[in-house]
Protein backbone atom coordinates (compact mmCIF):
# COMPACT_ATOMS: atom_id res chain seq x y z
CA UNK A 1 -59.59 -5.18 36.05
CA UNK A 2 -56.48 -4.17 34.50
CA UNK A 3 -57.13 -2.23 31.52
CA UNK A 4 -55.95 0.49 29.16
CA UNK A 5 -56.72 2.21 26.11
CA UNK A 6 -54.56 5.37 24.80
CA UNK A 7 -53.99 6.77 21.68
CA UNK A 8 -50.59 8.86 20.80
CA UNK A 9 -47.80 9.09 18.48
CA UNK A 10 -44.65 6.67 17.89
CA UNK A 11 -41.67 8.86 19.75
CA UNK A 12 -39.58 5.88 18.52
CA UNK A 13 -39.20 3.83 15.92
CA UNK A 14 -40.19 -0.05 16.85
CA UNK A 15 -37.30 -2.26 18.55
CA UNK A 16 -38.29 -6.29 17.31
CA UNK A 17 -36.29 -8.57 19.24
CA UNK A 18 -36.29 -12.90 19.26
CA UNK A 19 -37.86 -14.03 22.97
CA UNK A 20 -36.61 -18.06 23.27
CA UNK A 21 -36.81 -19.92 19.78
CA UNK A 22 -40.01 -18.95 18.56
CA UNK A 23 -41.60 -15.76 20.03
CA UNK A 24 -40.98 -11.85 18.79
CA UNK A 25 -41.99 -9.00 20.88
CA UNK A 26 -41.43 -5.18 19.72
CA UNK A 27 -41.20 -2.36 22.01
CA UNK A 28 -42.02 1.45 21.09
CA UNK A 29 -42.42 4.55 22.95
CA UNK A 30 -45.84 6.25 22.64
CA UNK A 31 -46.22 9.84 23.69
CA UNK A 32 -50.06 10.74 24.87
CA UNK A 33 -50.87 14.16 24.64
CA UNK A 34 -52.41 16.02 27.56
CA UNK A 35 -54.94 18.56 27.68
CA UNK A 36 -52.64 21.32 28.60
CA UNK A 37 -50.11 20.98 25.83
CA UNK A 38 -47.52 18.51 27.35
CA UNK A 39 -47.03 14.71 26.53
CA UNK A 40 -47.03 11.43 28.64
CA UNK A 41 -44.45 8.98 27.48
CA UNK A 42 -45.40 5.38 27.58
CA UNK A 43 -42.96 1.89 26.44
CA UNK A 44 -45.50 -0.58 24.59
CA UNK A 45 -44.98 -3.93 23.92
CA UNK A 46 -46.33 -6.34 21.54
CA UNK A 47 -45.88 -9.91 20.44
CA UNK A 48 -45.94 -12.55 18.16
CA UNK A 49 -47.57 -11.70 14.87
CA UNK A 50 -48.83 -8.40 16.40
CA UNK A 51 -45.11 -7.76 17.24
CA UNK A 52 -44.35 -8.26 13.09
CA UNK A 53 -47.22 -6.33 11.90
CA UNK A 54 -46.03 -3.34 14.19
CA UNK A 55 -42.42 -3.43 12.91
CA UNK A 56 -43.37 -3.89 8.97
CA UNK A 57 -46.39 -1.00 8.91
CA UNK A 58 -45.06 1.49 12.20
CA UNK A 59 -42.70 4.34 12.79
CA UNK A 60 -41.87 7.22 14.44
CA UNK A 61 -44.41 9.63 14.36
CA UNK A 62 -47.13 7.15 13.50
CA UNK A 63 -50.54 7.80 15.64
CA UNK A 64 -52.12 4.66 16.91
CA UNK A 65 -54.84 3.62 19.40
CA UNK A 66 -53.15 0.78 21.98
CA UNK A 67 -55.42 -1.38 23.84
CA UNK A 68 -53.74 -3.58 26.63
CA UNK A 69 -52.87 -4.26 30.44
CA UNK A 70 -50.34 -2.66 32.62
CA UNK A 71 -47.30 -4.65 33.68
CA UNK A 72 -44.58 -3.40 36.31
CA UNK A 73 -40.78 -4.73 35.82
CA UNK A 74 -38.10 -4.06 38.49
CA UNK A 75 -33.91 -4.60 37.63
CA UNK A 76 -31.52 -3.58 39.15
CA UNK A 77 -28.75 -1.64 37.14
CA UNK A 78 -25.67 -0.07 38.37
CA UNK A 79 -26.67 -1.01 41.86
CA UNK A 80 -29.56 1.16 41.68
CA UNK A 81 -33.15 -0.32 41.48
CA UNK A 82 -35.16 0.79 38.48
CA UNK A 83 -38.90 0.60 38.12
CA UNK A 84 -40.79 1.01 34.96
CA UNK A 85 -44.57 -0.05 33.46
CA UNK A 86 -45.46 -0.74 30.38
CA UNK A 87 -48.52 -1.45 28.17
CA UNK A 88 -49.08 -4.80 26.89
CA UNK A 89 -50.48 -4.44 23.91
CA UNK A 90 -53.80 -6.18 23.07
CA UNK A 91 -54.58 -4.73 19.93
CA UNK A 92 -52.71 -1.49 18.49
CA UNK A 93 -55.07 -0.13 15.78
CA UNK A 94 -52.93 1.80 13.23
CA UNK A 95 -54.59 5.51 13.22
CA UNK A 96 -52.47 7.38 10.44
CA UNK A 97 -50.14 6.92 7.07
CA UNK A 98 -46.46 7.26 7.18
CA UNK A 99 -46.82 10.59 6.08
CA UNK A 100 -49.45 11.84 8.46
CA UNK A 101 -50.90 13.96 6.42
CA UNK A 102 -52.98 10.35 5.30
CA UNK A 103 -56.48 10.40 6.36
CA UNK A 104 -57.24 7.62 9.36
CA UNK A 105 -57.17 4.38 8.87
CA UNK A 106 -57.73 1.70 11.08
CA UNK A 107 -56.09 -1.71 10.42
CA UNK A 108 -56.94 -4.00 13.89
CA UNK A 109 -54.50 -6.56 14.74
CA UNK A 110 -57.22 -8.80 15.04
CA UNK A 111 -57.93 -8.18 10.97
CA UNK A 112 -54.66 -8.08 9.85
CA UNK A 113 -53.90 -11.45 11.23
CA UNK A 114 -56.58 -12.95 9.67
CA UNK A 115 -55.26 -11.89 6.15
């Protein structure tokens, strides 16, 4: 099964770009905090209407909870082969306020999409 679930803070703001005539996807960088003090850096990426809500309510420093799948890319760039993964987002629940100093809230994809 190919699974994740993290929780962490925007270390970017969200990147929304146009995929073919009719699809969005946005792409952020969430650092995950680690027991002894350090972070984890991870690129997420979500689309469609998920991709829109992310872009209109996120930004840097905003804490969210990301469930999703891993997915490995390989390019090539300056003759050198890169690797990266990424988290496909499944639902990103939205964890804190712009501010941060906001108590929780949690506003699902799956809710917000209904509205």
């Amino acid at each position: 099964m190919n699974s994740v679930s993290l929780i962490g803070n925007l270390a970017t703001e969200v990147e929304v770009r146009e995929v073919g005539s009719d699809r969005k996807v946005a792409s952020f960088l969430l650092a995950v905090g680690r027991g002894d003090g350090g972070a984890d850096f991870v690129w997420v990426s979500a689309w469609d209407r998920q991709a829109e809500l992310c872009a209109e309510y996120l930004g840097k420093g905003r804490r969210v909870g990301v469930d999703g799948r891993l997915k490995s890319r390989t390019w090539e760039q300056e003759g050198r082969r890169r690797d990266a993964v990424e988290v496909v987002a499944r639902r990103v629940d939205f964890l804190s306020g712009p501010d941060r100093e906001e108590a929780a809230e949690v506003i699902p994809f799956e809710a917000a999409a209904a509205s």
